[in-house]
Protein backbone atom coordinates (compact mmCIF):
# COMPACT_ATOMS: atom_id res chain seq x y z
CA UNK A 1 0.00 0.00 0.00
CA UNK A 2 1.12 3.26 -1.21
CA UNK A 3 2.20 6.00 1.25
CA UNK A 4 3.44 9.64 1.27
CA UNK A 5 6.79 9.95 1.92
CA UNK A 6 7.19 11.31 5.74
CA UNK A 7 8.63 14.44 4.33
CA UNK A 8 5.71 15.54 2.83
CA UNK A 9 3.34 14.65 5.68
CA UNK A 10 5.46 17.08 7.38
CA UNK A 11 5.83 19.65 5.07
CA UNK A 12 2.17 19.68 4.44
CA UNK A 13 1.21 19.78 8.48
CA UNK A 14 3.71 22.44 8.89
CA UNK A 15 1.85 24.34 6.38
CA UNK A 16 -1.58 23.34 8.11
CA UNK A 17 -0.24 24.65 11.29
CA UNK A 18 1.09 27.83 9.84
CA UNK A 19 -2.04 28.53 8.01
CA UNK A 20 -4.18 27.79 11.18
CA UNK A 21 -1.90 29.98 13.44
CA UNK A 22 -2.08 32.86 10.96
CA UNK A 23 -5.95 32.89 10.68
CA UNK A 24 -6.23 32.70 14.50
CA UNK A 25 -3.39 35.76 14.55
CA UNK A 26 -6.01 37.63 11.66
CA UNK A 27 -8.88 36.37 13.46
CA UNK A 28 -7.62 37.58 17.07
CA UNK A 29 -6.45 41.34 15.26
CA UNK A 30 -10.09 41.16 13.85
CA UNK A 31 -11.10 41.17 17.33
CA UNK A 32 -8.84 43.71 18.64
CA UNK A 33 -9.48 46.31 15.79
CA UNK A 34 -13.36 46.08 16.52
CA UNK A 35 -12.79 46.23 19.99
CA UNK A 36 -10.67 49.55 19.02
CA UNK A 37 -13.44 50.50 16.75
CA UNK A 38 -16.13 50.17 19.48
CA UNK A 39 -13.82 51.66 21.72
CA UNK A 40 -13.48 54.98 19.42
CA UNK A 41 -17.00 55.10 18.68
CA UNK A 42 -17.75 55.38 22.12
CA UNK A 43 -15.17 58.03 22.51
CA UNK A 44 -16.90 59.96 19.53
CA UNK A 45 -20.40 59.23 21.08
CA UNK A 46 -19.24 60.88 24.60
CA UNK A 47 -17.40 63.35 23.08
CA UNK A 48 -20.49 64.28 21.31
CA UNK A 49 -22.30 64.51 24.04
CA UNK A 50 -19.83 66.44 25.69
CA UNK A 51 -20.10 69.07 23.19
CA UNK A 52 -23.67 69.05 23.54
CA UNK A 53 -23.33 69.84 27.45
CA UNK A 54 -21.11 72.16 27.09
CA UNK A 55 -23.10 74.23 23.94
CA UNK A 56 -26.15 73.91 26.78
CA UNK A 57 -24.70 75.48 29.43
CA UNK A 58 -22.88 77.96 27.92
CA UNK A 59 -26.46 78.66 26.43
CA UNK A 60 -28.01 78.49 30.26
CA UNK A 61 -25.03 81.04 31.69
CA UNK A 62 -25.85 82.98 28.45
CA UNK A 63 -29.46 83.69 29.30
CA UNK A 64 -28.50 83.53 32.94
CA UNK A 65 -25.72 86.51 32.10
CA UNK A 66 -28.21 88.38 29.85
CA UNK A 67 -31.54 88.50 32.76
CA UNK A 68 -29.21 89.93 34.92
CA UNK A 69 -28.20 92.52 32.82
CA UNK A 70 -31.55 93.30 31.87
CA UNK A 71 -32.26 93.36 35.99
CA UNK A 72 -29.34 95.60 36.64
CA UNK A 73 -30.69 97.86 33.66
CA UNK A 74 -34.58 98.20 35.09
CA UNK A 75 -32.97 98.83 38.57
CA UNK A 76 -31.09 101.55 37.14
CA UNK A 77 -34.36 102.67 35.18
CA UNK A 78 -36.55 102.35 37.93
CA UNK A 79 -33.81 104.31 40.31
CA UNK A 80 -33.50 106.90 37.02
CA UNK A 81 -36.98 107.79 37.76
CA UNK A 82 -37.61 108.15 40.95
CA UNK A 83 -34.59 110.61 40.98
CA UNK A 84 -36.04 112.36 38.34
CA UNK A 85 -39.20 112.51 39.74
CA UNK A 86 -38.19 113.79 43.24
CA UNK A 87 -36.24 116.73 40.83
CA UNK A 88 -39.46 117.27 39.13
CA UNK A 89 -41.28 117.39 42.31
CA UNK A 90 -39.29 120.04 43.99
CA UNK A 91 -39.07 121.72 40.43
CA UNK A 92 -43.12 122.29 40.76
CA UNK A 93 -43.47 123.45 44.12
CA UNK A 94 -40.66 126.46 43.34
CA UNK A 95 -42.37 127.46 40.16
CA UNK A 96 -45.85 127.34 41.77
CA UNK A 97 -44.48 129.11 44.64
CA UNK A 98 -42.98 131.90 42.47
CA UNK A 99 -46.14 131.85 40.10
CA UNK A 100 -47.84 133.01 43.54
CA UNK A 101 -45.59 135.59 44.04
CA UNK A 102 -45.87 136.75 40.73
CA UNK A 103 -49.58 137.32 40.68
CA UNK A 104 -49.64 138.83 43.99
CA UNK A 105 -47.16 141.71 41.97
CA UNK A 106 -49.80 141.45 39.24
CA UNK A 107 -52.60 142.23 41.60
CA UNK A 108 -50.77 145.11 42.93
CA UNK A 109 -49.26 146.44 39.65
CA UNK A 110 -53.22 146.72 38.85
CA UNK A 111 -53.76 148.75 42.20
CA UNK A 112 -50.85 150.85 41.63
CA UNK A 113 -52.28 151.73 38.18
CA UNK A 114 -55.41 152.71 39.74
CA UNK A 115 -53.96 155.01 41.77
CA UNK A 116 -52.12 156.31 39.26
CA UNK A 117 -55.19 157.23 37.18
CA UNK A 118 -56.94 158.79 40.15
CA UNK A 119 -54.35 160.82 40.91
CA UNK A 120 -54.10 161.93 37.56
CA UNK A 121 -57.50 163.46 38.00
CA UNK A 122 -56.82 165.13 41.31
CA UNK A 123 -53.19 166.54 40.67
CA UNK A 124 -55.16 170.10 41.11
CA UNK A 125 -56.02 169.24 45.11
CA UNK A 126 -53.36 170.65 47.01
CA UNK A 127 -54.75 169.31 50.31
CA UNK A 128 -54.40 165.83 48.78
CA UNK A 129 -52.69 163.27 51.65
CA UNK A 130 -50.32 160.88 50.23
CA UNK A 131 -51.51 157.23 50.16
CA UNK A 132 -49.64 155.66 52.63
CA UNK A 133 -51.48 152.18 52.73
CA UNK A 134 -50.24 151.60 49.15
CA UNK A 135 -46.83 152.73 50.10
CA UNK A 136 -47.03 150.32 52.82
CA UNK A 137 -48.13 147.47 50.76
CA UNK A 138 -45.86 147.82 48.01
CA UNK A 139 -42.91 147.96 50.69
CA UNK A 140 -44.37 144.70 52.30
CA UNK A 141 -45.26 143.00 48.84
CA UNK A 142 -41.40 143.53 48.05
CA UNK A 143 -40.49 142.08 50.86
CA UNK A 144 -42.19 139.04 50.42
CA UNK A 145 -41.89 138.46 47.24
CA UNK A 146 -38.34 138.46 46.98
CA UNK A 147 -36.62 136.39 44.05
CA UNK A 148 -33.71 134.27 45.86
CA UNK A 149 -36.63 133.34 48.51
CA UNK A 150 -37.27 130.39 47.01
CA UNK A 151 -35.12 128.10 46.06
CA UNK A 152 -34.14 124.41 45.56
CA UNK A 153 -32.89 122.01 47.81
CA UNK A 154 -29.28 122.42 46.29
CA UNK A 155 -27.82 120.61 49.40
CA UNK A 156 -29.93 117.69 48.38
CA UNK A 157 -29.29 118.06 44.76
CA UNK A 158 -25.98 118.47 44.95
CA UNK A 159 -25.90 115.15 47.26
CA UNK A 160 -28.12 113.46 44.36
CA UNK A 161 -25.64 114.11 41.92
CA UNK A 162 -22.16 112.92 44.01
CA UNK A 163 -24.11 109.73 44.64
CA UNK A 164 -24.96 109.19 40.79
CA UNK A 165 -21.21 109.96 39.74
CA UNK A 166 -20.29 107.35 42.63
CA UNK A 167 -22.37 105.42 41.37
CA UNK A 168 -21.27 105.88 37.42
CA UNK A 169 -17.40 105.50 39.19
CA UNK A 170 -18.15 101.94 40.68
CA UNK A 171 -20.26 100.99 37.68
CA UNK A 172 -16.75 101.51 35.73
CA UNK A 173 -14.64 100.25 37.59
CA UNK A 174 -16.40 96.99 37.50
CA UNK A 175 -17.05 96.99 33.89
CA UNK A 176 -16.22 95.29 31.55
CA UNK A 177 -16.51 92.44 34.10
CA UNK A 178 -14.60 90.34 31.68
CA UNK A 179 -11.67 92.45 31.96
CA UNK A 180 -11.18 91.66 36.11
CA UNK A 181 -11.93 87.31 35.34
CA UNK A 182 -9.38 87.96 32.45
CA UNK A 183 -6.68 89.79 34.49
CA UNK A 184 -7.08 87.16 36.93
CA UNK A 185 -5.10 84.79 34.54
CA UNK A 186 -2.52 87.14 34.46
CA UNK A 187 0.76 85.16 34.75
CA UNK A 188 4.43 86.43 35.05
CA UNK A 189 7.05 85.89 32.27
CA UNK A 190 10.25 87.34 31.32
CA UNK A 191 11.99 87.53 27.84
CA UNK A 192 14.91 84.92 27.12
CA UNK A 193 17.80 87.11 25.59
CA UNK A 194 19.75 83.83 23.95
CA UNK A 195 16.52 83.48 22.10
CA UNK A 196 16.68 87.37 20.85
CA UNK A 197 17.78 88.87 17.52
CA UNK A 198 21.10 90.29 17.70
CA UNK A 199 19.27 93.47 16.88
CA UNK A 200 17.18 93.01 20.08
CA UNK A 201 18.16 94.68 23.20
CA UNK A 202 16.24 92.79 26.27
CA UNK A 203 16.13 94.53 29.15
CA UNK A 204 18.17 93.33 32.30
CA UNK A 205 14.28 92.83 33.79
CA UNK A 206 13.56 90.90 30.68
CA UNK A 207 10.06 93.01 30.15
CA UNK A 208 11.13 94.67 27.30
CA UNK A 209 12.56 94.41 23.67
CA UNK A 210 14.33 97.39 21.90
CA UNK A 211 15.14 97.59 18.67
CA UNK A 212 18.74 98.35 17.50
CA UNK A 213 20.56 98.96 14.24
CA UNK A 214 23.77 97.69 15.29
CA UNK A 215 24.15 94.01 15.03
CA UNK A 216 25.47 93.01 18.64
CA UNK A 217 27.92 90.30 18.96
CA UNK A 218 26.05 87.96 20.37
CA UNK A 219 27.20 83.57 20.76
CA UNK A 220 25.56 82.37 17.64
CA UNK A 221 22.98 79.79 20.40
CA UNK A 222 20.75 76.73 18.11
CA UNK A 223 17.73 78.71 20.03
CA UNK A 224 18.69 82.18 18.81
CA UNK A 225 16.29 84.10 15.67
CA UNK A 226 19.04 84.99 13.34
CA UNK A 227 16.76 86.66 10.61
CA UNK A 228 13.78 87.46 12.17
CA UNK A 229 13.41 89.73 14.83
CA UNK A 230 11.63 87.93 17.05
CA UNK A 231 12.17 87.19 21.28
CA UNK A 232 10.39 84.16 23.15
CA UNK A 233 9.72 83.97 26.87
CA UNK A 234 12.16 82.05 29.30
CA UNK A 235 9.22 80.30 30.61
CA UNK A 236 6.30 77.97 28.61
CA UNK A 237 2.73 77.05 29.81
CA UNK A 238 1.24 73.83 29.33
CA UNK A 239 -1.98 73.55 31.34
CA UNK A 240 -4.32 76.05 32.81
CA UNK A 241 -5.19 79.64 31.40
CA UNK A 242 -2.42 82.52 31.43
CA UNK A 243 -2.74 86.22 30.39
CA UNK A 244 -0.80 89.03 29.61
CA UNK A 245 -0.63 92.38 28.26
CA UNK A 246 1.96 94.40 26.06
CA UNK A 247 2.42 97.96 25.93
CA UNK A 248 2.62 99.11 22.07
CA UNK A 249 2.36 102.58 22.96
CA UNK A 250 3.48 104.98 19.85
CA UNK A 251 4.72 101.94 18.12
CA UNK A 252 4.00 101.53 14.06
CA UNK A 253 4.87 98.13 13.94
CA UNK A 254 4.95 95.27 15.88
CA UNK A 255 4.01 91.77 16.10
CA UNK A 256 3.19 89.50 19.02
CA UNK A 257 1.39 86.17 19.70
CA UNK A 258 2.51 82.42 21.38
CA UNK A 259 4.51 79.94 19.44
CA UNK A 260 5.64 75.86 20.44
CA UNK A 261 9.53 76.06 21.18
CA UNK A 262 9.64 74.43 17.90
CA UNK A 263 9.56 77.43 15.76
CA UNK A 264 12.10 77.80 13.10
CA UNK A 265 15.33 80.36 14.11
CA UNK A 266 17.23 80.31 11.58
CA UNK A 267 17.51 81.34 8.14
CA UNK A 268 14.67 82.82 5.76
CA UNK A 269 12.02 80.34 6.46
CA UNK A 270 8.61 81.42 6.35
CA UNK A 271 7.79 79.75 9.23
CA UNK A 272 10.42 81.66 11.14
CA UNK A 273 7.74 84.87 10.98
CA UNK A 274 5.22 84.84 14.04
CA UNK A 275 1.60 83.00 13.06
CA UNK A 276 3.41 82.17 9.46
CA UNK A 277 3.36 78.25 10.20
CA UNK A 278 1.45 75.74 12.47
CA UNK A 279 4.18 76.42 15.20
CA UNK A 280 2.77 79.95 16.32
CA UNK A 281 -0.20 82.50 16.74
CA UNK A 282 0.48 85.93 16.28
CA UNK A 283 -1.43 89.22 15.53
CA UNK A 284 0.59 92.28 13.41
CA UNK A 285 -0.17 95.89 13.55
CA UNK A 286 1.62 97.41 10.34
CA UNK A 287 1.05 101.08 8.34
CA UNK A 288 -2.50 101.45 11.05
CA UNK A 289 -3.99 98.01 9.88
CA UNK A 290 -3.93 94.69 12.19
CA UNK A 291 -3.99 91.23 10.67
CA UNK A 292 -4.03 87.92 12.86
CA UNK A 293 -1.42 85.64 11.51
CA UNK A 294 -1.45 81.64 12.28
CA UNK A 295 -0.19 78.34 9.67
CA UNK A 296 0.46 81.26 6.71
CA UNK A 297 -3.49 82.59 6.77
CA UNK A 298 -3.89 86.74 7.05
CA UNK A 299 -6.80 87.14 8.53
CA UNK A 300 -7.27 90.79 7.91
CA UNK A 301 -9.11 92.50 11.24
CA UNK A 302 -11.70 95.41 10.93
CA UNK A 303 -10.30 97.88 13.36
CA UNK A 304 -9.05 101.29 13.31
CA UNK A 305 -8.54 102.03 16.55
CA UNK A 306 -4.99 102.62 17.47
CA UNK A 307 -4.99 100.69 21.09
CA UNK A 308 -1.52 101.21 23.55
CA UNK A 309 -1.82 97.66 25.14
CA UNK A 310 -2.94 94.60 23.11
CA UNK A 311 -3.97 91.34 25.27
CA UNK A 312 -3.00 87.88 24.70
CA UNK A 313 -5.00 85.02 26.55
CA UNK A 314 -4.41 81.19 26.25
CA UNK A 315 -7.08 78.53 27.41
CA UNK A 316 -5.54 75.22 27.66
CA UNK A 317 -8.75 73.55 28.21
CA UNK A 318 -10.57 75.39 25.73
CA UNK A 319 -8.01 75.67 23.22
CA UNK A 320 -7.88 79.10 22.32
CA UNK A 321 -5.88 81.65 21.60
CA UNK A 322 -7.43 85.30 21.88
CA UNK A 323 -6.31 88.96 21.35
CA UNK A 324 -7.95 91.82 22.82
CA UNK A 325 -7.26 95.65 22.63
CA UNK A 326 -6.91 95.54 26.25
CA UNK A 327 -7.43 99.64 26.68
CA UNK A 328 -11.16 98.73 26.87
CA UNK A 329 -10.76 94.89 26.72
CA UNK A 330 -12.23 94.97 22.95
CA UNK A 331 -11.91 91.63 21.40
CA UNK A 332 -9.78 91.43 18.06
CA UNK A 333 -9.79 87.58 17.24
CA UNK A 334 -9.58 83.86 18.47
CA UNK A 335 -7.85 80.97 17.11
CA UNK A 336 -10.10 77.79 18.19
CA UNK A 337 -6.96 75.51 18.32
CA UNK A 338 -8.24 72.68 20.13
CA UNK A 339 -5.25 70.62 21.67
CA UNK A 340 -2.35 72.13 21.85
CA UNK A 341 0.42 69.72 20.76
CA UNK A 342 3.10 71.50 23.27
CA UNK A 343 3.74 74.13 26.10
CA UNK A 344 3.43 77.92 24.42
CA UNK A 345 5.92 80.94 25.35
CA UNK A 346 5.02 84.54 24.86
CA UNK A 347 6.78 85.81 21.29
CA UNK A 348 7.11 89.38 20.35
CA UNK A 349 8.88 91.40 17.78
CA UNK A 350 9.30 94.97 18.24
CA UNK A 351 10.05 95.26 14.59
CA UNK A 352 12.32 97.91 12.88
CA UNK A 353 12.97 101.90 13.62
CA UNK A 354 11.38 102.61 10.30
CA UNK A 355 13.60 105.65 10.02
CA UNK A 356 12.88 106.72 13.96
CA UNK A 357 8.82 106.03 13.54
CA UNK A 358 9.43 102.68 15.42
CA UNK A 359 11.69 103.23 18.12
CA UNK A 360 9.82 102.63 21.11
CA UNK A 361 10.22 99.49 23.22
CA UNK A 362 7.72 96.76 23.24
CA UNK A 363 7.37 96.39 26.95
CA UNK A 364 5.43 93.07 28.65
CA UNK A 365 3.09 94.71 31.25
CA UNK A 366 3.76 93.95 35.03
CA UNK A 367 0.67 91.99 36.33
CA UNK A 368 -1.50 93.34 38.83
CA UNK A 369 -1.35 91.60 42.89
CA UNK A 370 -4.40 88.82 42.74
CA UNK A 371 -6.18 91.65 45.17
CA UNK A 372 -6.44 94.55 42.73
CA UNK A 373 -7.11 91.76 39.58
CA UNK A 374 -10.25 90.54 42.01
């Protein structure tokens, strides 16, 4: 009886073996990719409804924000008018007293004039007697009827009117109310001078940059901006929210943002510019326009107003990255990032003199104490 030779019984349950251990291997990273897919979809499904809680309850504190506006505003009305009407009040009872006073001169005007006309008729009576009564009267009626008799209560009105400007005082120093919860992120950094231009001159404090036409001989550091002129805080920030505001006053040009520690330093690259790759966020004031900046993408800004300190707010949890004119804490744009793939430093660039027009310092604002920010 005819047999296979052993070798190929082997050979051929080898190949059995292999082909049952690689179906169980497919069959087992079947299993474990839709355990990953179930797994992901249920990451989508509660990030979704994440989303949707958060879009809710923004919408609640929006609503919640807006009544009590709308209270503070018809406590304000209703106070408006019961200050007005008190003024009105006391306004009536001095013009009805002086429209008394008035008609008693009327009524006696009309008996002087009576007088007048009968003595016109008896000039000729030289034993005529001078009317005292009317004399009389007339002195008395003067006397009573006296102008600066009547008056306001100016004591009162004057008091009205310090409370109201107290009043307007505290109402501005606690508006904007965003600008005291924003201030409250306010967080201390200095400027890193081996990561400064060579035509950068830091301050020993570190709060300022200064532009300089003389190229400084500097150590040529791998962290150092050699064509751009461009400084990065000594510290990064990788969690929690963080604030800070720069002083651009009389400046024509400037640019300032955050940016990884990635960011290109040297040579022409693009991305060595502030907000001109994915590395950094930056927004430019140049020749009185402004223009956020981030991956290469102007996003030219509809303002006009020159402001002296522009804000710069990061939300790690919420991903953003805001500017505000911080002179009246007027927003100028947001970059939604979402996650930010590292920690961020503060960048600025002072930019050039522009033949003495630029030659103010750009100067990182000191922070207020956590009391005065609250």
């Amino acid at each position: 009886m005819w047999s296979e030779p052993p070798l190929l019984v082997k050979i051929f349950s080898v190949d059995i073996e292999i082909k049952t251990h690689n179906k169980e291997m497919l069959e087992r990273h079947q299993e474990c990719l839709k355990r990953q897919r179930e797994a992901v979809k249920y990451r989508l499904k509660k990030l979704a409804a994440r989303q949707s809680e958060i879009t809710k309850k923004s919408s609640v504190i929006r609503e919640s924000i807006i009544r009590t506006y709308e209270e503070i505003q018809k406590v304000l009305e209703e106070d408006l008018r019961i200050t007005l009407a008190y003024l009105e009040m006391e306004e009536r009872a001095a013009v009805s007293a002086l429209d008394g006073l008035m008609e008693k001169n009327c009524s006696l005007i009309q008996e002087i004039e009576q007088d007048l006309a009968r003595l016109s008729v008896e000039l000729d009576q030289m034993d005529m007697q001078p009317d005292t009564m009317v004399t009389g009267a007339v002195m008395d009626l003067l006397n009573r009827t006296d102008p600066s008799s009547v008056n306001l209560d100016e004591a009162k009105a004057d008091q009205i009117l310090s409370l109201t400007n107290n009043m307007l005082l505290l109402i501005r120093s606690q508006t904007p109310i965003t600008k005291k919860l924003i201030k409250s992120y306010s967080s201390e950094v200095c400027l890193d001078p081996e990561t400064a231009h060579p035509k950068l001159i830091i301050s020993p404090q570190g709060d300022s940059a200064t532009y300089t036409d003389t190229w400084q001989e500097l150590p040529d550091l791998p962290g150092r901006f050699d064509t751009t002129l461009n400084v990065i805080s000594l510290q990064g920030f990788s969690f929690g929210r963080h604030y800070w505001e720069i002083d651009v006053t009389g400046k024509t040009y400037w640019e300032l943002g955050l940016t990884y520690p990635t960011i290109p330093r040297k040579g022409n690259a693009e991305d060595c510019w502030l907000g001109r790759g994915n590395e950094s966020w930056c927004v430019e004031f140049f020749d009185g326009e402004y223009t956020a900046w981030h991956g290469g993408v102007p996003h030219q800004l509809p303002i006009t107003q020159h402001f002296c300190r522009i804000g710069v707010l990061c939300s790690f949890p919420a991903g953003l990255v805001t500017f505000l004119g911080a002179d009246n804490m007027t927003p100028l744009f947001s970059f939604c990032a979402g996650t930010f793939a590292d920690c961020l430093h503060l960048a600025l660039c002072p930019g050039h003199d522009h033949n003495g027009t630029n030659a103010r310092p750009i100067v990182i604002c000191t922070p207020p104490t956590p009391t005065s920010a609250l």
